[in-house]
C-alpha atoms as a PDB file:
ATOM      1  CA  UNK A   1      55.538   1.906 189.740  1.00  0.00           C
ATOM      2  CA  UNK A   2      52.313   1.747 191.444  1.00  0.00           C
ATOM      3  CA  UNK A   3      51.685   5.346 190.205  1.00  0.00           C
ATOM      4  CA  UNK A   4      52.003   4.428 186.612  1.00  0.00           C
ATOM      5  CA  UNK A   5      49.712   1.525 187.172  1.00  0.00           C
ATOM      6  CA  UNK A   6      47.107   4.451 188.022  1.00  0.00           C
ATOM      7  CA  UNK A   7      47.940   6.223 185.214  1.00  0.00           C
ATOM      8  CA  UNK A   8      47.311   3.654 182.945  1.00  0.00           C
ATOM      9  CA  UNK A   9      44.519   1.551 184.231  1.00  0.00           C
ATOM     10  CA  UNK A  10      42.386   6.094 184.263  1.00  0.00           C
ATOM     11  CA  UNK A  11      44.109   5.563 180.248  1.00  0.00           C
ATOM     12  CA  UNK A  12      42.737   2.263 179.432  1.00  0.00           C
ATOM     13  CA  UNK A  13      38.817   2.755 181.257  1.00  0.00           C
ATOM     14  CA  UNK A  14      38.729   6.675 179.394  1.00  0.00           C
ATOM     15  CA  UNK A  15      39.138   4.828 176.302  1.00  0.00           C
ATOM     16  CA  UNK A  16      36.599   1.920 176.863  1.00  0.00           C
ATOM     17  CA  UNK A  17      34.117   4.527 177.427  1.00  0.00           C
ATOM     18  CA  UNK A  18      34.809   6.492 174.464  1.00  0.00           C
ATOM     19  CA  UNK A  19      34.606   3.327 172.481  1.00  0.00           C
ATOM     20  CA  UNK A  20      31.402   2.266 174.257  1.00  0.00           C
ATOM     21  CA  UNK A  21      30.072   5.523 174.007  1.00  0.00           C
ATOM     22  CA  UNK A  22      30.894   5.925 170.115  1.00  0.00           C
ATOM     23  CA  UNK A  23      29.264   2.339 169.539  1.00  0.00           C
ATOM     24  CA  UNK A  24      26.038   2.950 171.330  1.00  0.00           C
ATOM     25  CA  UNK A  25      25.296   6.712 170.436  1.00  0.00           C
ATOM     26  CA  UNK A  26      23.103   7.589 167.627  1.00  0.00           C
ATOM     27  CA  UNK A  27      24.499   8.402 164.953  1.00  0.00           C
ATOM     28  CA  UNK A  28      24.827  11.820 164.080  1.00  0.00           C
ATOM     29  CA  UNK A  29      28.265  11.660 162.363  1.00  0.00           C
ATOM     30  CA  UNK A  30      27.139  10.759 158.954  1.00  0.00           C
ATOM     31  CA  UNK A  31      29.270  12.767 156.335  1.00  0.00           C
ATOM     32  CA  UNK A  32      27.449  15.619 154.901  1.00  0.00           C
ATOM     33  CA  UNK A  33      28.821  17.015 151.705  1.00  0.00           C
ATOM     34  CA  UNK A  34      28.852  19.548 148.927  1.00  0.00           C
ATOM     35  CA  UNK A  35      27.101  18.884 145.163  1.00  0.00           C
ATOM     36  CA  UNK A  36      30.614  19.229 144.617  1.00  0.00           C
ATOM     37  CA  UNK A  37      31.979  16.426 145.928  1.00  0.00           C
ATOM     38  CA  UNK A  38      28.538  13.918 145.035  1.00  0.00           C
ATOM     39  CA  UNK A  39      30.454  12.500 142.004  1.00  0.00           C
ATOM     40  CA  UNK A  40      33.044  11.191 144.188  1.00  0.00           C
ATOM     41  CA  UNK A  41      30.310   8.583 146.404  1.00  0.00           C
ATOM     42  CA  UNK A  42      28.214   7.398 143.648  1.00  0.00           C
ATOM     43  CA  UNK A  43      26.301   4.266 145.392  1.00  0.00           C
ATOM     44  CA  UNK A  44      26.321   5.404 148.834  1.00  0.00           C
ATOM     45  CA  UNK A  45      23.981   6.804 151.320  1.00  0.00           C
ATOM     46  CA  UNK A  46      24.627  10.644 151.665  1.00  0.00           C
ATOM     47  CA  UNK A  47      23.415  13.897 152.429  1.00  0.00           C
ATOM     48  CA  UNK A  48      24.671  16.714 150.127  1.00  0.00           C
ATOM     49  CA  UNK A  49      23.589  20.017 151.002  1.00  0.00           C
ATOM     50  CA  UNK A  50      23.525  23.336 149.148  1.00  0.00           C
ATOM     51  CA  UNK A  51      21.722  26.050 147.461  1.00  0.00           C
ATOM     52  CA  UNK A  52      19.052  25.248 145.172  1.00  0.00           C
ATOM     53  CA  UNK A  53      20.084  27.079 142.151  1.00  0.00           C
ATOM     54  CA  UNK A  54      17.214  26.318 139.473  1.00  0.00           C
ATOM     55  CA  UNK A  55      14.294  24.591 139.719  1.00  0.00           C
ATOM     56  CA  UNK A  56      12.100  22.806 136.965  1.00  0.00           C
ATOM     57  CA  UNK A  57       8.620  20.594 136.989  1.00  0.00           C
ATOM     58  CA  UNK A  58       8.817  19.039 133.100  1.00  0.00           C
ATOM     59  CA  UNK A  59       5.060  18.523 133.202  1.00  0.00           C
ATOM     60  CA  UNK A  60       5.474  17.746 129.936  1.00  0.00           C
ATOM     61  CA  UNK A  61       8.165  14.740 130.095  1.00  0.00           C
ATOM     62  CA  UNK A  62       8.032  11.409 130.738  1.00  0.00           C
ATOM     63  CA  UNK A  63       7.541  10.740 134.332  1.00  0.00           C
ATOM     64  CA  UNK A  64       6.778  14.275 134.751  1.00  0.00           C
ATOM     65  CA  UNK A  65      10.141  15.099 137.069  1.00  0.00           C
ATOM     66  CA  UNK A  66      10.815  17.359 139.126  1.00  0.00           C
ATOM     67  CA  UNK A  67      14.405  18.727 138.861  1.00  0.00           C
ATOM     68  CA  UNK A  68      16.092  20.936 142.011  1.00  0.00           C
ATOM     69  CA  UNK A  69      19.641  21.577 141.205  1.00  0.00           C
ATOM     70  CA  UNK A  70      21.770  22.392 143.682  1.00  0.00           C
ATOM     71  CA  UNK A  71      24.512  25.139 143.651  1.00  0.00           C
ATOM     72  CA  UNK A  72      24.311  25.465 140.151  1.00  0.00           C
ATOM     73  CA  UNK A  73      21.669  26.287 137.763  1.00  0.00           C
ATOM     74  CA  UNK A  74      20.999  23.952 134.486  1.00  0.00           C
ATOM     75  CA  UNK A  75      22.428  23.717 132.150  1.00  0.00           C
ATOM     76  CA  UNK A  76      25.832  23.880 134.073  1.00  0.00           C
ATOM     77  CA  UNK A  77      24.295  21.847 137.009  1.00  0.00           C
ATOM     78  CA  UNK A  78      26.948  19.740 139.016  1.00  0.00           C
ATOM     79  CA  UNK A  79      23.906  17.873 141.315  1.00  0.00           C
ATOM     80  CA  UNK A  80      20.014  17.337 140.713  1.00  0.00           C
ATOM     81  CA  UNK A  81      17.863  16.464 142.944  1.00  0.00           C
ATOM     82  CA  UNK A  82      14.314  14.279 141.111  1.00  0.00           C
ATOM     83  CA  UNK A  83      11.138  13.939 142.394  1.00  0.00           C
ATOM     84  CA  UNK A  84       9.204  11.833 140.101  1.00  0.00           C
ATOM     85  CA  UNK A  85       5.403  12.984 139.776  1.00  0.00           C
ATOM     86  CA  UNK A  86       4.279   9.903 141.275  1.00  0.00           C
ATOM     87  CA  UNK A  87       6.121  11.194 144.481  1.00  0.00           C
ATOM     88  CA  UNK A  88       4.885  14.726 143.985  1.00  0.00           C
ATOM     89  CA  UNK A  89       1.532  14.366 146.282  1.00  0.00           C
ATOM     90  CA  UNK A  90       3.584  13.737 149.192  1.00  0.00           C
ATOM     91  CA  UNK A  91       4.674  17.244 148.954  1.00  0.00           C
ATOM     92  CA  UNK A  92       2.829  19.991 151.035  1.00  0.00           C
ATOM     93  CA  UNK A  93       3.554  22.426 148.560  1.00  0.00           C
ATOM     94  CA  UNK A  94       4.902  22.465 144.749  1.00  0.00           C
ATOM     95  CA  UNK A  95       8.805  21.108 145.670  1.00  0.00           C
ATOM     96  CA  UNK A  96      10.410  23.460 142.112  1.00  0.00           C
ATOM     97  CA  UNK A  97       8.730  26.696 144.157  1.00  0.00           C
ATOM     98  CA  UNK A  98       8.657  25.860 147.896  1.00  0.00           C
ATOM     99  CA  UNK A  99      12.428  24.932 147.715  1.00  0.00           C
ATOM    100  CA  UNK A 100      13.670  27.210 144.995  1.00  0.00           C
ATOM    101  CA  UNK A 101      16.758  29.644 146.443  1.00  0.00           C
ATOM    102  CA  UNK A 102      16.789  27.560 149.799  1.00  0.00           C
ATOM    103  CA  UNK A 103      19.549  25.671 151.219  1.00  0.00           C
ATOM    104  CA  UNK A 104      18.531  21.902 151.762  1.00  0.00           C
ATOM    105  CA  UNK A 105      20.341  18.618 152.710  1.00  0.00           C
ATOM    106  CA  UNK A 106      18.702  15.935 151.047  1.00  0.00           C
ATOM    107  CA  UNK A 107      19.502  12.195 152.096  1.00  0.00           C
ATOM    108  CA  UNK A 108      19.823   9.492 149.707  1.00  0.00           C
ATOM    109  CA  UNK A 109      21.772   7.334 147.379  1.00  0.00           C
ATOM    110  CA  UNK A 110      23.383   9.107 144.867  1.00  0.00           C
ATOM    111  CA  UNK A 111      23.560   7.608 141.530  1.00  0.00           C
ATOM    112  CA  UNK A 112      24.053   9.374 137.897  1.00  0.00           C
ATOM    113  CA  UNK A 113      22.048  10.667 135.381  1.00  0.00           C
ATOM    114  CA  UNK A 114      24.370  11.005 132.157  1.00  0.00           C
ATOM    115  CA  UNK A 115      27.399  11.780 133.931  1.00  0.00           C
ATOM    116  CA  UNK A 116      25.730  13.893 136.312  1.00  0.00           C
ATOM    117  CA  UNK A 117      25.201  12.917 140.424  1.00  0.00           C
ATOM    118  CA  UNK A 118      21.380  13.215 141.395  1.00  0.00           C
ATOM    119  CA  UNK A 119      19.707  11.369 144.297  1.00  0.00           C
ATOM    120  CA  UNK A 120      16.304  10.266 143.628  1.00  0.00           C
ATOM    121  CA  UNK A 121      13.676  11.412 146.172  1.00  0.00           C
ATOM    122  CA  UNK A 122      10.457   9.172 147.832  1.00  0.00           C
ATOM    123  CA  UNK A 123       9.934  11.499 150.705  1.00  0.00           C
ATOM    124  CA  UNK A 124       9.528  14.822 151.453  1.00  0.00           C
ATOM    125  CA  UNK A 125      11.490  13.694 154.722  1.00  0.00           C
ATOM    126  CA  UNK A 126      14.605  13.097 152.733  1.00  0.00           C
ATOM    127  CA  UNK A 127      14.897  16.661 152.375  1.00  0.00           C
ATOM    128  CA  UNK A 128      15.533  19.290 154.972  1.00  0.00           C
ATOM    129  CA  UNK A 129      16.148  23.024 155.453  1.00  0.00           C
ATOM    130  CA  UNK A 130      18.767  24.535 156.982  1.00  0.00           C
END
């Protein structure tokens, strides 16, 4: 009997110190998804990564946008990524030509733009490289 008791006191402190360690770690284990699967966690905090498919700076509009689609090129886009052009100085570089063909995470919460997922990016540091 006394072995067992051995057995499962080693049992009972490798699990407290998994649980501690899970609790206390940064965390790194954040779900990272496809544009794919965006639609499906509208109004939470992700990072989708993919391809940048097609690019476009609409000078011209409202707000003057900047739209980086992922995986996808528009018109049969499936997730956008805006920078607004009051958010575009915080860029080294033009975001529609620096990112354009790259594969990017980008960090955010994702919301919808007539029926399509997009998040809506501040700062350059929401988007990364891979």
């Amino acid at each position: 009997m006394k072995k067992n008791g051995k057995y499962v006191y080693c049992f009972v402190i490798i699990a407290l110190l998994f649980v501690i360690t899970s609790e206390t770690s940064p965390s790194y284990s954040q779900n990272i998804i496809n544009p794919e699967e965006a639609q499906e966690h509208v109004g939470e905090n992700q990072t989708v990564c993919g391809t940048v498919a097609s690019t476009n700076y609409a000078i011209g509009s409202k707000g003057q946008p900047t739209f980086l689609n992922l995986n996808r090129p528009y018109p049969d886009h499936i997730f956008t990524i805006v920078i607004w052009g009051s958010d575009r100085h915080k860029f080294n570089n033009p975001p529609e030509e620096y990112f354009d063909t790259k594969k990017i995470c980008v960090t955010g919460t994702i919301t919808t733009y007539r029926g399509k997922p997009q998040i809506v990016v501040n700062s350059p540091s929401q988007i990364n490289e891979l």
